[in-house]
Protein backbone atom coordinates (compact mmCIF):
# COMPACT_ATOMS: atom_id res chain seq x y z
CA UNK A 1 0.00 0.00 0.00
CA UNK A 2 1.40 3.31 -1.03
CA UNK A 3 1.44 5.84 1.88
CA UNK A 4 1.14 9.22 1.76
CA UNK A 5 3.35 11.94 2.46
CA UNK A 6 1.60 12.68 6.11
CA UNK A 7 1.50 8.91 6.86
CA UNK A 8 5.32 8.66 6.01
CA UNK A 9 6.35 11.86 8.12
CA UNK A 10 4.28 10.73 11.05
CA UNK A 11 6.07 7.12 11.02
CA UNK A 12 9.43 9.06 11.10
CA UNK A 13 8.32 11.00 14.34
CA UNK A 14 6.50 8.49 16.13
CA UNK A 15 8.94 5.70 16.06
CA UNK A 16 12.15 7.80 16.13
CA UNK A 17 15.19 5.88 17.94
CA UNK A 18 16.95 9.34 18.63
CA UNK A 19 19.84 7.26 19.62
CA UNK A 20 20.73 4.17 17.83
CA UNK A 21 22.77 2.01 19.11
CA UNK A 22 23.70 -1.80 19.06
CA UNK A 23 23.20 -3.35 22.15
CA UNK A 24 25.43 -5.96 22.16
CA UNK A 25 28.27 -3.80 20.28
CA UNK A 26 27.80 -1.40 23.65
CA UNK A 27 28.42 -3.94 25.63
CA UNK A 28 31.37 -5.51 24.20
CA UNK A 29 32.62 -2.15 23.59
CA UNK A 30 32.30 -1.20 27.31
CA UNK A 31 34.43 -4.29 28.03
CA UNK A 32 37.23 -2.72 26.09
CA UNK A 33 37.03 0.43 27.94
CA UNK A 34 36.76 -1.25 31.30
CA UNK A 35 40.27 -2.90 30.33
CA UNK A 36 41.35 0.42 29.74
CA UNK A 37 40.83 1.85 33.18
CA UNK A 38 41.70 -0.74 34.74
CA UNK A 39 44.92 -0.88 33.03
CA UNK A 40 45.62 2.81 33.77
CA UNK A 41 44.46 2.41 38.08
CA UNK A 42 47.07 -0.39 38.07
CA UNK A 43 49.64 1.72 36.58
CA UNK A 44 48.47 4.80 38.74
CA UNK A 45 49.06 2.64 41.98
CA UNK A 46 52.19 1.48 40.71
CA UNK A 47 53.66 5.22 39.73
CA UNK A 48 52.20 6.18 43.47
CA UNK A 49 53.77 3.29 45.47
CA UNK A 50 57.09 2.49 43.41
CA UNK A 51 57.53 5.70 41.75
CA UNK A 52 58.05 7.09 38.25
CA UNK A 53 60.36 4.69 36.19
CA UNK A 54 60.95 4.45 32.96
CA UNK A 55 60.86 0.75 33.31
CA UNK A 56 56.74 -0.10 34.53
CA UNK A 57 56.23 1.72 30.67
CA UNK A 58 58.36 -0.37 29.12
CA UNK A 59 56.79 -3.37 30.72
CA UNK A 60 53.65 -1.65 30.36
CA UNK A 61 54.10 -2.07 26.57
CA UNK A 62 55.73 -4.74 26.63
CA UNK A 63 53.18 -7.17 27.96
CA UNK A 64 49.80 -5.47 28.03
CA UNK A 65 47.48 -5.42 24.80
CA UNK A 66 45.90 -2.34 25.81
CA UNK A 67 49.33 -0.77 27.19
CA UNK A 68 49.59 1.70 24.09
CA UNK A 69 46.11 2.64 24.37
CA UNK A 70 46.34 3.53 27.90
CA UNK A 71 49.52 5.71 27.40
CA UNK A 72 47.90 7.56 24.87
CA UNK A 73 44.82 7.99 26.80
CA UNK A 74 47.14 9.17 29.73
CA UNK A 75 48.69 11.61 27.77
CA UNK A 76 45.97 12.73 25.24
CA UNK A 77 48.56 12.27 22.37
CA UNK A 78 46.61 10.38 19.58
CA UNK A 79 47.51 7.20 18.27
CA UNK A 80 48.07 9.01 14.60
CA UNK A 81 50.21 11.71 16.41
CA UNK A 82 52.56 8.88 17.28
CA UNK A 83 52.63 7.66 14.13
CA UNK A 84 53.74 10.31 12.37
CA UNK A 85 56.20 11.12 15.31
CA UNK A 86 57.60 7.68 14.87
CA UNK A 87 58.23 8.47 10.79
CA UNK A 88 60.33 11.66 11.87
CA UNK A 89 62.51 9.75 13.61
CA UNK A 90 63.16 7.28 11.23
CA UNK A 91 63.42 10.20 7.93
CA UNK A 92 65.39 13.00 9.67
CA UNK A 93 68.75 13.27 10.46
CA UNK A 94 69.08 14.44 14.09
CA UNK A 95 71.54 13.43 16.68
CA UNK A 96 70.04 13.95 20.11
CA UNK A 97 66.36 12.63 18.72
CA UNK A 98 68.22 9.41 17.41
CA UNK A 99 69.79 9.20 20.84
CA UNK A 100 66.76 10.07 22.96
CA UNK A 101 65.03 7.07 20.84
CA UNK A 102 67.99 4.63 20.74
CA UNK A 103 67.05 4.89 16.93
CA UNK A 104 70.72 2.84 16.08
CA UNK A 105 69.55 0.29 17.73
CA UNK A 106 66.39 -0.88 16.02
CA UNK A 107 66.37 1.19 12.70
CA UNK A 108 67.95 -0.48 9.74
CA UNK A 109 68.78 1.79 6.62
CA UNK A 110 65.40 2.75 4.65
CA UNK A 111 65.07 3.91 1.16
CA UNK A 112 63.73 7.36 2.10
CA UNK A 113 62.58 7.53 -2.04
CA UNK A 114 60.07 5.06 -1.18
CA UNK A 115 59.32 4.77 2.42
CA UNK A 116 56.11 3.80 3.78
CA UNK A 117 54.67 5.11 7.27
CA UNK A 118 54.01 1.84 9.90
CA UNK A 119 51.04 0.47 10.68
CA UNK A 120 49.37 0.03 14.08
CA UNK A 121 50.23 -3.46 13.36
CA UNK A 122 53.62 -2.93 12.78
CA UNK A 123 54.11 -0.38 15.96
CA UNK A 124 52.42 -2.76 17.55
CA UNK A 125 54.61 -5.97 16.86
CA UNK A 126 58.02 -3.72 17.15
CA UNK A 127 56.70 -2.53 20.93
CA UNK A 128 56.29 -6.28 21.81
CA UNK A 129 59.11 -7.93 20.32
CA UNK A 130 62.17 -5.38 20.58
CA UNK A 131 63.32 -3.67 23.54
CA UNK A 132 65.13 -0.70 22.41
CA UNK A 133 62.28 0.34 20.52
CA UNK A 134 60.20 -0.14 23.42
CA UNK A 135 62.87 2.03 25.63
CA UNK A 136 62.89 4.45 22.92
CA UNK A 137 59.04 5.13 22.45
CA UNK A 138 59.11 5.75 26.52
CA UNK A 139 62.16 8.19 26.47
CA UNK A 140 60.18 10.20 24.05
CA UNK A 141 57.36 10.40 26.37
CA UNK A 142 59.56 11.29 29.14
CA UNK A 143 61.80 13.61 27.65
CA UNK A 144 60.79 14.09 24.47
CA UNK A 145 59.54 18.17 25.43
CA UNK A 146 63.10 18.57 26.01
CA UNK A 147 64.51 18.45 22.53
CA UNK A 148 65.29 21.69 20.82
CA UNK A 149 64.58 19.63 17.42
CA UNK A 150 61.06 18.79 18.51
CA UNK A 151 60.53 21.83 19.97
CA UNK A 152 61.14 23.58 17.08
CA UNK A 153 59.06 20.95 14.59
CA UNK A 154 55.97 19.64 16.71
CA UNK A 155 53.50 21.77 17.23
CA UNK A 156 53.26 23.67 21.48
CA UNK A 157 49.61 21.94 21.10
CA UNK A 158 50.70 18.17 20.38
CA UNK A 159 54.37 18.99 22.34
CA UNK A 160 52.84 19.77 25.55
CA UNK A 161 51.55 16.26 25.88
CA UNK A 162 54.84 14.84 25.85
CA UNK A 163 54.97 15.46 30.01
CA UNK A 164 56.16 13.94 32.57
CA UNK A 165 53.62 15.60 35.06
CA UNK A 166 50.86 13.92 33.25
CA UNK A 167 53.04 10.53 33.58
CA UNK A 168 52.69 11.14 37.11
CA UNK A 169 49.15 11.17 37.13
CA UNK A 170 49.50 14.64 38.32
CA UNK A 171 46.03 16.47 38.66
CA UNK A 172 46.31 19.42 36.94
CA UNK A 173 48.38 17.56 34.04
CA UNK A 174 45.14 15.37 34.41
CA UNK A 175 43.01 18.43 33.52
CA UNK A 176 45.26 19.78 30.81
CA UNK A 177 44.86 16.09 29.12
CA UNK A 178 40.99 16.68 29.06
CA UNK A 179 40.57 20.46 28.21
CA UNK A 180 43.11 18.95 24.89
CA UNK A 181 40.66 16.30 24.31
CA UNK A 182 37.65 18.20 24.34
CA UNK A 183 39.76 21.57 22.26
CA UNK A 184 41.22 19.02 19.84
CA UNK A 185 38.66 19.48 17.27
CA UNK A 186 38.10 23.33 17.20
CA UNK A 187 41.71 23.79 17.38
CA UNK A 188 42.20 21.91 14.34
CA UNK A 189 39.69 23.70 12.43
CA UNK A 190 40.74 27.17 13.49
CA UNK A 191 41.90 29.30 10.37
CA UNK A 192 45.29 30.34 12.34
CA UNK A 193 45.76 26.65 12.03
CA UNK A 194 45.77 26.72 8.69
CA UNK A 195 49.80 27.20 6.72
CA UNK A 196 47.83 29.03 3.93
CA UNK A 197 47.65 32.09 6.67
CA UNK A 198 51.39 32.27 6.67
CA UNK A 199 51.35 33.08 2.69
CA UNK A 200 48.27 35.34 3.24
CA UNK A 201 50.37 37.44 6.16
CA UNK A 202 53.19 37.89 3.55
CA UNK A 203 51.23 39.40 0.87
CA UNK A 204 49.48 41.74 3.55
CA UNK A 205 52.40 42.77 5.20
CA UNK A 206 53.89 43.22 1.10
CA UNK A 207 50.80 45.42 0.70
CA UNK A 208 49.64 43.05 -2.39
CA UNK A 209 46.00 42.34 -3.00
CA UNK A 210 44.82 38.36 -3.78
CA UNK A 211 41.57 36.80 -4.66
CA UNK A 212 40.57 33.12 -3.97
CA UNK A 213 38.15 30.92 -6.03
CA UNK A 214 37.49 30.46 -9.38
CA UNK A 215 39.16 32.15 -12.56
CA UNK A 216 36.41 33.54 -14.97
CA UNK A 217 38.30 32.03 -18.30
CA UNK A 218 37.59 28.30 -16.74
CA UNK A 219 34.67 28.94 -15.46
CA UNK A 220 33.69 29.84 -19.51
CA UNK A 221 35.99 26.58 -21.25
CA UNK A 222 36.41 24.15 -18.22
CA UNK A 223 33.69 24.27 -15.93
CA UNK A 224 33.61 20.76 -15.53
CA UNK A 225 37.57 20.21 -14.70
CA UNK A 226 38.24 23.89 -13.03
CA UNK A 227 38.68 24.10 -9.43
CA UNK A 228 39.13 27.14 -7.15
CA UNK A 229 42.81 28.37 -6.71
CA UNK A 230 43.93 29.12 -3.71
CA UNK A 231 45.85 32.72 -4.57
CA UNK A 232 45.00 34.63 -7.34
CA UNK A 233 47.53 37.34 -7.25
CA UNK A 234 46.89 40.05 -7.67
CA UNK A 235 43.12 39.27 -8.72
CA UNK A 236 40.93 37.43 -10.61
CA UNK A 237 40.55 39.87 -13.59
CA UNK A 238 44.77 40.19 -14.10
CA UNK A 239 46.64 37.14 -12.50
CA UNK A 240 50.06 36.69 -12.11
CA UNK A 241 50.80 34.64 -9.99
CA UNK A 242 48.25 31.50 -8.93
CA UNK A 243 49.32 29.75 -6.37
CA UNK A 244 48.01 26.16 -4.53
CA UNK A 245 48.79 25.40 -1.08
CA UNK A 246 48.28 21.21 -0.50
CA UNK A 247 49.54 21.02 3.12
CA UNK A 248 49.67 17.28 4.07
CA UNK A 249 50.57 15.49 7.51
CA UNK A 250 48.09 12.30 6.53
CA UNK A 251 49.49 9.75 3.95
CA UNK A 252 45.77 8.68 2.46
CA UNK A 253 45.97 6.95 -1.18
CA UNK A 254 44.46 10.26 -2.44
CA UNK A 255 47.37 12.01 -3.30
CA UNK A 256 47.53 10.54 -6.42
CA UNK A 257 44.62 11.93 -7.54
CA UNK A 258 45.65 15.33 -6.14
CA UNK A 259 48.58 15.70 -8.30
CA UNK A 260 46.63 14.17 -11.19
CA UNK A 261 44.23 17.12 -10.76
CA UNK A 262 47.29 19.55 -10.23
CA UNK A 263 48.57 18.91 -13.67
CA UNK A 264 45.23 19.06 -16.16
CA UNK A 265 44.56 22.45 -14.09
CA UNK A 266 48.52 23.58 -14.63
CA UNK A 267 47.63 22.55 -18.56
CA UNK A 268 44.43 25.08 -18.32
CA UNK A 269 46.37 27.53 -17.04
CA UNK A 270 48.50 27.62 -19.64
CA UNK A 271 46.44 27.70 -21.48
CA UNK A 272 43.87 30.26 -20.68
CA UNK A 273 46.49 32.27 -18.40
CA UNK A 274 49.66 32.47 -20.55
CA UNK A 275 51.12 34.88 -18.87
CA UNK A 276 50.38 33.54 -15.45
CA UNK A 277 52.76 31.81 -13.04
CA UNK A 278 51.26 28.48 -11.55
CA UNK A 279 52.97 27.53 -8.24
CA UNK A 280 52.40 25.38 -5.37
CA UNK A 281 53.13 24.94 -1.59
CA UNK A 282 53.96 21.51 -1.01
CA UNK A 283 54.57 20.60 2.47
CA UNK A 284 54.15 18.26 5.58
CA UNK A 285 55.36 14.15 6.18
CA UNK A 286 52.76 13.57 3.99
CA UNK A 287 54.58 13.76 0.99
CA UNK A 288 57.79 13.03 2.35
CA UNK A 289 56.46 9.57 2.66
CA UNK A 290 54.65 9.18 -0.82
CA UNK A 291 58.22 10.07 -3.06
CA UNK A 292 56.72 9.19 -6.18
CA UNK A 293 52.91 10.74 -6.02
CA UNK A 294 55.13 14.31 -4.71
CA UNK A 295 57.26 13.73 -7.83
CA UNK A 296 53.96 13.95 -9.77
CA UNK A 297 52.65 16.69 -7.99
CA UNK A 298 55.62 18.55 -7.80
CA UNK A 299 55.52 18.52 -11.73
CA UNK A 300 52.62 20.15 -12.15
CA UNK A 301 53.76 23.74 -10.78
CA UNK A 302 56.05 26.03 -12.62
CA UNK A 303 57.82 26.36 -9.28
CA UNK A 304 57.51 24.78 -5.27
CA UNK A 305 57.95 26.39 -2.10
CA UNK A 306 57.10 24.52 1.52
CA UNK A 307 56.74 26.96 4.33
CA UNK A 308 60.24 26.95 5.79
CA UNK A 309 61.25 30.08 6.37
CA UNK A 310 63.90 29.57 4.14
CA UNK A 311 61.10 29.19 1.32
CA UNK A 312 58.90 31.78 2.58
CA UNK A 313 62.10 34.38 1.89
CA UNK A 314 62.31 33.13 -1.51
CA UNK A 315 58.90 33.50 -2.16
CA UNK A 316 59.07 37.07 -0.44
CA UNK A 317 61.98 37.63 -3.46
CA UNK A 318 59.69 36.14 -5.69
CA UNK A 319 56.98 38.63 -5.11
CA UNK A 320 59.11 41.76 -5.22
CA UNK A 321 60.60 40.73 -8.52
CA UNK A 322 57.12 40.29 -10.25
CA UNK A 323 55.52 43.47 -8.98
CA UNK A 324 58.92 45.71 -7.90
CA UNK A 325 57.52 48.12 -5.79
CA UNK A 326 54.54 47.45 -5.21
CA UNK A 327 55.67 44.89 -3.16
């Protein structure tokens, strides 16, 4: 029988769930986080009766399934955080962060063309089975703050987690764990947040006008391949310079497509744009650890800066030579 509109929006609001939920998922699920707590009261009393030592983590991960979790959960740094953490240590080059992480001692030699970020499997397995990898993981957790390196790459936001305070189970380290939880979301999403802010700054502060979204010529021939630009210097009517800005600390297969979008719009460009110069920002792990889709990408812009400050000054000399002084 075919119901009618009313008859339809009535079943909706009458037999709304407003929460659904399985069950018997719930259940299993509040198993799980039982284990958890547990997990991190026996560790609590341990800290409290035996003091802070290096070695109840490294047993900790050693022989507890849920002994990652729990330090994570301790110290509100995210199991993604970590991994990326773990793939600067093996890339970069740094004495007293391969030190502080006994890297020597379970790193062998990677090919950094084609290296490949870990999987929770993999973290997992190494944090069982090998020792100095174990020790390592924990020294970054306890003094990990300390390093002038990671100081100067991690983020205050994701750095202040690395604490020994909230090892401690010190109350207000406690707090500062759950005020990060709850801001994690909003901070990521705030616009200050974003690196394209840095390039916006520099063209303020240069006294240069840009536009963002879509150029009128593609909008006419390519409205079906066109996508917004990012900076559109110094406007949408006469640009100069376009710029992209593809900022990227995940490693998802989509980068591929990204730089396979990249180069068809570089090709409209040119072709609608001749006078134009297409460049990109190309920065974070995320393409350090996919070589060949930032080769690709990379190919697509007349020029690449990342936003070292380095690059930022030769961007800044980039700018004044285009427009002289108007810049």
């Amino acid at each position: 029988m075919v119901k009618t509109v009313d008859e339809k929006f009535r079943i909706v609001i009458e037999k709304n769930t407003f929460y659904f939920f399985n069950r018997r998922f719930e259940e299993t699920y509040e198993g799980y986080l039982n284990s958890i707590r547990e997990t991190l009261l026996v560790l609590k009393n341990e800290v409290e009766t035996k003091g802070l030592k290096k070695e109840t983590f490294e047993r900790l991960l050693a022989e507890n399934d849920n002994g990652l979790t729990a330090l994570l959960a301790l110290t509100g740094f995210s199991n993604e955080s970590l991994k990326r953490l773990i793939t600067l240590i093996r890339v970069v080059d740094n004495r007293p962060l391969a030190k502080l992480s006994l890297k020597e001692k379970w790193h062998q030699p990677e090919d950094l063309e084609n290296i490949k970020e870990w999987s929770d499997a993999t973290i997992a397995r190494r944090l069982r089975d090998n020792e100095h990898f174990r020790a390592g993981i924990v020294n970054i957790f306890f003094e990990g703050a300390t390093l002038p390196f990671l100081a100067s790459t991690v983020p205050l936001f994701e750095l202040k987690k690395l604490s020994i305070s909230k090892l401690q189970f010190d109350i207000p380290a406690m707090i500062d764990t759950l005020v990060r939880y709850k801001e994690k979301g909003s901070y990521s999403g705030l616009k200050e947040k974003n690196p394209e802010t840095v390039v916006a700054d520099l063209l303020e502060s240069l006294g240069l006008t840009y536009e963002t979204g879509d150029l009128g010529e593609l909008i006419k021939n390519a409205r079906n391949t066109k996508r917004t630009m990012d900076f559109i210097i110094p406007n949408k009517e006469n640009p100069r310079i376009i710029a992209e800005s593809s900022f990227l600390v995940t490693t998802s297969s989509g980068q591929g497509d990204k730089s396979k979008t990249e180069i068809s719009i570089r090709q409209l460009i040119k072709l609608h744009y001749p006078r134009a110069k297409f460049i990109g920002f190309v920065d974070g792990i995320g393409w350090y650890v996919r070589k060949e889709d930032l080769k690709r990408m990379v190919a697509a812009y007349e020029d690449v800066f990342t936003f070292h400050r380095d690059e930022l000054a030769r961007f800044e000399n980039l700018l004044r030579a285009e427009f002289g002084k108007n810049a």
